[in-house]
Protein backbone atom coordinates (compact mmCIF):
# COMPACT_ATOMS: atom_id res chain seq x y z
CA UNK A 1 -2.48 -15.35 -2.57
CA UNK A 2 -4.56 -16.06 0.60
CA UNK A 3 -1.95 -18.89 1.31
CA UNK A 4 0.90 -16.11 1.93
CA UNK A 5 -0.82 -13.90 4.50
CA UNK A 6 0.43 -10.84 2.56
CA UNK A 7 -2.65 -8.46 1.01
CA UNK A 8 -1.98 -7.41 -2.38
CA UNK A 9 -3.10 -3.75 -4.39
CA UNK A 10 -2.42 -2.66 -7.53
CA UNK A 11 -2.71 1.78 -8.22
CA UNK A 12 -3.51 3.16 -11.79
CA UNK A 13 -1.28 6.50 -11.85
CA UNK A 14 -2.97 7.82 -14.52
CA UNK A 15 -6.28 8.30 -12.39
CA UNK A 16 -5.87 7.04 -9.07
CA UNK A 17 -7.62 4.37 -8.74
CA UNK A 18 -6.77 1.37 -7.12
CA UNK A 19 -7.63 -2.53 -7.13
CA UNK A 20 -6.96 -3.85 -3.12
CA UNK A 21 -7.24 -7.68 -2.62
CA UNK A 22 -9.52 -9.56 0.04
CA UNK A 23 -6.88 -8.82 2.84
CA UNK A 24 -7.76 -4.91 2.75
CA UNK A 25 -11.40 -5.43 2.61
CA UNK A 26 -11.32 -7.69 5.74
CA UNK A 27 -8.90 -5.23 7.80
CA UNK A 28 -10.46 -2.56 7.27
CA UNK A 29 -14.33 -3.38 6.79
CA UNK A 30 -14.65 -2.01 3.44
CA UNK A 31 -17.48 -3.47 0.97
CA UNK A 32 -16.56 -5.62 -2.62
CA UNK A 33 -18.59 -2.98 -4.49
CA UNK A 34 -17.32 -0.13 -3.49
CA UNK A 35 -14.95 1.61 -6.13
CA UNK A 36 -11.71 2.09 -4.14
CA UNK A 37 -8.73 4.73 -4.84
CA UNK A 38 -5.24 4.86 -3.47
CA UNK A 39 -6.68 7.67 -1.11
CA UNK A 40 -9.10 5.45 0.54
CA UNK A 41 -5.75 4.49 2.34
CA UNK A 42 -5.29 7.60 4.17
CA UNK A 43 -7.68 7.54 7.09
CA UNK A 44 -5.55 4.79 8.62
CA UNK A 45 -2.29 6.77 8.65
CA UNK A 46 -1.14 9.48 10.38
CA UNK A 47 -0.28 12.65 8.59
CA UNK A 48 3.20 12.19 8.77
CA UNK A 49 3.03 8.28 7.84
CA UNK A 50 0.83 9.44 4.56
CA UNK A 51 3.03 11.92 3.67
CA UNK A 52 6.21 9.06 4.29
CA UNK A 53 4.36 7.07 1.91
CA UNK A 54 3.76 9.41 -0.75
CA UNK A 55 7.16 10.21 -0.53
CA UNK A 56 8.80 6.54 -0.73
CA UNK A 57 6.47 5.80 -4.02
CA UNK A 58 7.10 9.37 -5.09
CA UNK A 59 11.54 8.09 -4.55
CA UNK A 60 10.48 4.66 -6.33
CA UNK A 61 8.77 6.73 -9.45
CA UNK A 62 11.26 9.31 -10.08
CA UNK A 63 14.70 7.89 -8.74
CA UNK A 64 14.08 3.78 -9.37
CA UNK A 65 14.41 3.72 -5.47
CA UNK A 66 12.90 0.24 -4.06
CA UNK A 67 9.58 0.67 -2.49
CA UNK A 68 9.89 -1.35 0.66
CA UNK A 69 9.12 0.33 3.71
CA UNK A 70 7.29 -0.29 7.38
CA UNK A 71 4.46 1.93 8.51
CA UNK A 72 1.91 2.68 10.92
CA UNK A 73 -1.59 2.50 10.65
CA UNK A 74 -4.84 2.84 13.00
CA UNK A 75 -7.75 0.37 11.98
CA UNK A 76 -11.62 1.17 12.08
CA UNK A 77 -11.36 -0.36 15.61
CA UNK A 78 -8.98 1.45 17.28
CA UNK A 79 -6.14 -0.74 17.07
CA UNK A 80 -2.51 -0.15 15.95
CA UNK A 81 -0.49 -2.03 13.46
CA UNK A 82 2.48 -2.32 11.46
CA UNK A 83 2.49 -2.71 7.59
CA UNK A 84 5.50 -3.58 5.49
CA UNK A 85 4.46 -2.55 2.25
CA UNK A 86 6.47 -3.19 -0.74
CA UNK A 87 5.68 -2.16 -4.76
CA UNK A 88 7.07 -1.97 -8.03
CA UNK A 89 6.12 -0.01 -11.18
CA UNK A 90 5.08 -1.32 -14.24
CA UNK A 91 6.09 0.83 -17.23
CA UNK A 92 4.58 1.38 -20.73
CA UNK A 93 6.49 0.63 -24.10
CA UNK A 94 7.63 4.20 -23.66
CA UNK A 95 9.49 3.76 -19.86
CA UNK A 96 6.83 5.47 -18.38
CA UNK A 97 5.70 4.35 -14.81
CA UNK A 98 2.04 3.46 -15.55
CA UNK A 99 0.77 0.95 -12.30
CA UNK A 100 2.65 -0.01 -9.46
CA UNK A 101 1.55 -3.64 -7.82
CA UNK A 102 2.67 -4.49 -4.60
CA UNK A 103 2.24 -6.46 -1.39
CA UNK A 104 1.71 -6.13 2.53
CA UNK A 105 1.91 -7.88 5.62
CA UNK A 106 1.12 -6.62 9.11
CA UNK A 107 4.80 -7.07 11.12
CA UNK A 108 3.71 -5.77 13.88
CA UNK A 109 4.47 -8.70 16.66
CA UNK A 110 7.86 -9.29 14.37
CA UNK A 111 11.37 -8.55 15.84
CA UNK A 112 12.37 -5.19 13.54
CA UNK A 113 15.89 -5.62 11.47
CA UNK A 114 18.69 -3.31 11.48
């Protein structure tokens, strides 16, 4: 995983919580032991990139709509950056959405495509 450059996270939808790999951590300062939960993620966006978010993985749930979109974030530091983030769900025997596992890479010195 390191070898890619890409951070990986995994959410629980039944309660929230959320596994983030090493790549999180180190952007954004947090601690190994900490318990972590998709929310932890909000500080860094705006309110309208948060609510873009929620609303791509809320189109990927519902309507089978990729999750694959660019947003904006502010680090602990001050700094700006782009994050591609991409996910899929993982459904039970049932067809219900039950974890969605994705990737992200900062694009933010990369040429955007139309």
């Amino acid at each position: 995983m390191k070898a890619s450059g890409d951070g990986f996270w995994e959410l629980a939808l039944s309660d929230g919580s959320a596994w983030y790999s090493e790549w999180f951590h180190h952007r954004l300062g947090w601690t190994e032991a900490a318990k972590r939960s998709f929310n932890d993620l909000r500080p860094i966006f705006a309110p309208d990139a948060w609510e873009m978010l929620l609303g791509q993985l809320r189109a990927h749930l519902e309507r089978k709509i990729p999750f694959d979109a660019i947003f904006p974030v502010q680090l602990a530091d001050g700094r700006t950056e782009s994050w591609h983030m991409r996910g899929v769900a993982q459904h039970n025997e049932v067809g219900h959405p039950i974890h969605v596992a994705g990737s992200v890479r900062e694009v933010s010195g990369e040429p955007r495509q139309a």
